[in-house]
N, C-alpha and C. Protein backbone atom coordinates (compact mmCIF):
# COMPACT_ATOMS: atom_id res chain seq x y z
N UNK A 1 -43.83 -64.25 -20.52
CA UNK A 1 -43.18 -63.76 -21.71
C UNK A 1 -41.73 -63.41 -21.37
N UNK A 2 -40.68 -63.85 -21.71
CA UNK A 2 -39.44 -63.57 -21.80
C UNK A 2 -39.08 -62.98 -23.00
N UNK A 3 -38.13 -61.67 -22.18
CA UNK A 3 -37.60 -60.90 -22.97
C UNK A 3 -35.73 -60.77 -22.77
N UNK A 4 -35.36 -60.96 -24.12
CA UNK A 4 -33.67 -61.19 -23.94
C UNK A 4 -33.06 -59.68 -23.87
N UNK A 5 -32.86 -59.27 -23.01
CA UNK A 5 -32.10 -58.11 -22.71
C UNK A 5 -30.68 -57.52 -23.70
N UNK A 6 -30.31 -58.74 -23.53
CA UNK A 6 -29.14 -58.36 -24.30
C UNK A 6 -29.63 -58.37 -25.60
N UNK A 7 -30.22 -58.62 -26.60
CA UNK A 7 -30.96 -58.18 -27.69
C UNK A 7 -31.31 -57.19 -27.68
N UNK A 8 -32.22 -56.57 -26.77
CA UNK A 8 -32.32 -55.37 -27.09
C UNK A 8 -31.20 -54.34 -26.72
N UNK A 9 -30.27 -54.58 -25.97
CA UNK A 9 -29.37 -53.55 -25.68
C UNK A 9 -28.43 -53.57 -26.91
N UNK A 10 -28.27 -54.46 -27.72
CA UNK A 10 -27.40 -54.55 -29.22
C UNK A 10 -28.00 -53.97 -30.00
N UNK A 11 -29.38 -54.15 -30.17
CA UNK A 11 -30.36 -53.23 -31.31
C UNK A 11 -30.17 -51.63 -30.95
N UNK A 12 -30.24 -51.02 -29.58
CA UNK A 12 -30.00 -50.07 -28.94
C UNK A 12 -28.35 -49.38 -29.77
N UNK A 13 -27.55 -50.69 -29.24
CA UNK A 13 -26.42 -49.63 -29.58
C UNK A 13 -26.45 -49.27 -30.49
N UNK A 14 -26.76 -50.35 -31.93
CA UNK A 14 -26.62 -50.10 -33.16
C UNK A 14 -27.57 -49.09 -33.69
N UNK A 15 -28.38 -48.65 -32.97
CA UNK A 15 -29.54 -47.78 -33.39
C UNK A 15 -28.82 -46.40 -33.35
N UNK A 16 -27.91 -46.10 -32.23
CA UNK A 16 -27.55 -44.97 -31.51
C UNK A 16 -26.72 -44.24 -32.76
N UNK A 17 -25.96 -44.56 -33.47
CA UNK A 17 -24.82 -43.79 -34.45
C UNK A 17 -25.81 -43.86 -35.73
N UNK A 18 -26.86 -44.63 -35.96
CA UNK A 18 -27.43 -45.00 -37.24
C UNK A 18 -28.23 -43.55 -37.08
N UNK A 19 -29.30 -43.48 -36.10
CA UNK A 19 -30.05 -41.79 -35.43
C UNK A 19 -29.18 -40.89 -35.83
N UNK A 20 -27.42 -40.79 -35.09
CA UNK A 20 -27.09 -40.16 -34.90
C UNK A 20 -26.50 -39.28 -36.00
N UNK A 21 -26.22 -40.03 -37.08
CA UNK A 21 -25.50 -39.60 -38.36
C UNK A 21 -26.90 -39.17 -39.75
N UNK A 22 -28.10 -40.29 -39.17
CA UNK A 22 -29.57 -39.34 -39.88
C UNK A 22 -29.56 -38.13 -39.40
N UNK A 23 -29.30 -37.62 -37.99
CA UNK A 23 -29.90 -36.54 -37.53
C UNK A 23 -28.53 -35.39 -38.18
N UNK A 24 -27.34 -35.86 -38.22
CA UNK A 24 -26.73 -34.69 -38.83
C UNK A 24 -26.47 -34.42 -40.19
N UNK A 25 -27.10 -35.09 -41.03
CA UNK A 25 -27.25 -34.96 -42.85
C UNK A 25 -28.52 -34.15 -42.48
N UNK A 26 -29.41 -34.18 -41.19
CA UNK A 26 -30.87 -34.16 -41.57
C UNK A 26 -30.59 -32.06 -40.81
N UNK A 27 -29.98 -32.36 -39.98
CA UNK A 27 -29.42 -30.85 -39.35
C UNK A 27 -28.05 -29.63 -40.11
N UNK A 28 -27.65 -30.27 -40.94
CA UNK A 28 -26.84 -30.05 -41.81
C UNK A 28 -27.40 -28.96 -43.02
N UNK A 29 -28.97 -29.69 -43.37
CA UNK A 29 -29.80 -29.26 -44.58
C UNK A 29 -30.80 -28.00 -43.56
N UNK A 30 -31.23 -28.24 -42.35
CA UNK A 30 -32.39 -27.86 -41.69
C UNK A 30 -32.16 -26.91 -40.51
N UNK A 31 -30.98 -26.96 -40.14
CA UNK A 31 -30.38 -25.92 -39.23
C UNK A 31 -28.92 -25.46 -39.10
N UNK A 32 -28.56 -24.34 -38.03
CA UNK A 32 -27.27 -24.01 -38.50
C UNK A 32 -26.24 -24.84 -37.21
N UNK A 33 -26.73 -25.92 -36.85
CA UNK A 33 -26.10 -26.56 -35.40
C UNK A 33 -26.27 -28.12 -35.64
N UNK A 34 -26.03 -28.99 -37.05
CA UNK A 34 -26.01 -29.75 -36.99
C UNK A 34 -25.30 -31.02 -35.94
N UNK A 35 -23.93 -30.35 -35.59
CA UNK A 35 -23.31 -31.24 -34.54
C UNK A 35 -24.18 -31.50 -33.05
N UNK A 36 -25.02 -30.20 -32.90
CA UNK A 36 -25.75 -30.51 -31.70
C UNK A 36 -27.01 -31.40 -32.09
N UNK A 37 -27.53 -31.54 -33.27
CA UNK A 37 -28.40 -32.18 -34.19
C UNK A 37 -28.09 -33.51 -33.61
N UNK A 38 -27.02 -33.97 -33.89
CA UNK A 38 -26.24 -34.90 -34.12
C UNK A 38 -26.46 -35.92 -33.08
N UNK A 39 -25.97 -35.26 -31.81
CA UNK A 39 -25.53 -35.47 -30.46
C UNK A 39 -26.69 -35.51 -29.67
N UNK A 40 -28.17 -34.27 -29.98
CA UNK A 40 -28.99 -35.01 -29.55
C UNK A 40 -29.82 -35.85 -29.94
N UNK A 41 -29.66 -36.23 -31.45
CA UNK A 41 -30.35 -37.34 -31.95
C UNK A 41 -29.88 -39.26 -31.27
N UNK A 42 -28.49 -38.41 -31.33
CA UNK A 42 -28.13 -40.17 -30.55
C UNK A 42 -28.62 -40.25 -29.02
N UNK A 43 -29.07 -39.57 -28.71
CA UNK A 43 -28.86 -39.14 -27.04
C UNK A 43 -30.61 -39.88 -27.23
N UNK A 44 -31.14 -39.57 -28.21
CA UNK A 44 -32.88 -39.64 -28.03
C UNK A 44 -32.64 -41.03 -28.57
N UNK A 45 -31.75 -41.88 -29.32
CA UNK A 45 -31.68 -43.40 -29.74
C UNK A 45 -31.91 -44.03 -28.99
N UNK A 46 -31.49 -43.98 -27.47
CA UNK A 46 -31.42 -44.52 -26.13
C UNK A 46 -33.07 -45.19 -25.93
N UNK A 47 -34.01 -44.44 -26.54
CA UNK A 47 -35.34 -44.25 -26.90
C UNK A 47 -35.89 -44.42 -27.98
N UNK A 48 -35.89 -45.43 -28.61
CA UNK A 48 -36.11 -45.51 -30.31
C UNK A 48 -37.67 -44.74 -30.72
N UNK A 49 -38.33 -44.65 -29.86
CA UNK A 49 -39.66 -43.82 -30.38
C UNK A 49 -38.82 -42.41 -30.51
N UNK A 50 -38.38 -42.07 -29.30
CA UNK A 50 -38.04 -40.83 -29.22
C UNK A 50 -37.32 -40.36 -30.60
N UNK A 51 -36.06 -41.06 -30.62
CA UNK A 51 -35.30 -41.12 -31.86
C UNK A 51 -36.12 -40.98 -33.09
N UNK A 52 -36.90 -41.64 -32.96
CA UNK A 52 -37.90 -41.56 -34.99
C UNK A 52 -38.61 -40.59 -34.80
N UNK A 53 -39.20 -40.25 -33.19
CA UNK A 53 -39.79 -39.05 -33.33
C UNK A 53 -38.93 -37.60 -34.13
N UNK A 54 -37.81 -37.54 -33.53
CA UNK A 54 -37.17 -36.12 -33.65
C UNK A 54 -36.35 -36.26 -34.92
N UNK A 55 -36.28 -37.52 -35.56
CA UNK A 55 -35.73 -37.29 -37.01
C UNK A 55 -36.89 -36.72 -37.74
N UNK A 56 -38.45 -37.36 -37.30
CA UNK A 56 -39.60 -37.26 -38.35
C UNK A 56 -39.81 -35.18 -38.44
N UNK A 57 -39.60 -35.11 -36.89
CA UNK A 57 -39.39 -33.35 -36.81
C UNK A 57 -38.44 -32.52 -37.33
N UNK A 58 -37.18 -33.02 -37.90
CA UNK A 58 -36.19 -32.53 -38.17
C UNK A 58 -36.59 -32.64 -39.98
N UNK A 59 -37.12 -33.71 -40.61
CA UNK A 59 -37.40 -33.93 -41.93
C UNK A 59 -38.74 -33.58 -42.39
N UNK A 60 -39.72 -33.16 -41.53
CA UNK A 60 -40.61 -32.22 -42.07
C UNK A 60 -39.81 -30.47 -41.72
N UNK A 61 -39.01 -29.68 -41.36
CA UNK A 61 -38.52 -28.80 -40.66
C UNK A 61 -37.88 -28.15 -42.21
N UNK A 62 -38.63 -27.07 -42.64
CA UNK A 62 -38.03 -25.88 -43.20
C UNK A 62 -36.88 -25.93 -43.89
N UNK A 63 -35.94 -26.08 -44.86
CA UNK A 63 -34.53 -25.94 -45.25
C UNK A 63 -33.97 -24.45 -44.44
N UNK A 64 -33.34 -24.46 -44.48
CA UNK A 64 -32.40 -22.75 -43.86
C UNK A 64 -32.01 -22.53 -45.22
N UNK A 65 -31.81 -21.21 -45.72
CA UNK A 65 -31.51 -20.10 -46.29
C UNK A 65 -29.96 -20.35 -46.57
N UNK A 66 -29.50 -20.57 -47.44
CA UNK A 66 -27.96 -20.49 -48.01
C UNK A 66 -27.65 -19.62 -48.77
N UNK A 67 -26.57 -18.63 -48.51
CA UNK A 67 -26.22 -17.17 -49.14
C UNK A 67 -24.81 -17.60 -50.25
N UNK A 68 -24.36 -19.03 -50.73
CA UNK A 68 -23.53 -19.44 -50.94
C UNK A 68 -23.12 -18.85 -52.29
């Protein structure tokens, strides 16, 4: 079975900012540290399970309290 590397390292990159910008609309609504949201959502893209894992945790996760 051959596998093209460079395919997956393009799906990879493109995955990385796509995570990364779900995870801070998704940390934005759900906590008060979205930029770190952010940063470790792309960091877990590197890992695409990982990545869908911790958005799926971040979008079942509580709204925070707004005093606005």
């Amino acid at each position: 079975m051959n596998v093209n590397l460079t395919l997956m390292g393009q799906i990879i990159v493109i995955l990385i900012p796509v995570f990364a910008v779900i995870s801070y609309f998704l940390g934005k609504r759900k906590t008060s540290t979205p930029i770190r949201m952010a940063i470790i959502g792309g960091l877990l893209a590197l890992v695409p399970l990982f990545g869908l894992i911790f958005i799926a945790v971040l979008a079942f996760k509580q709204d925070i309290e707004t005093t606005a």
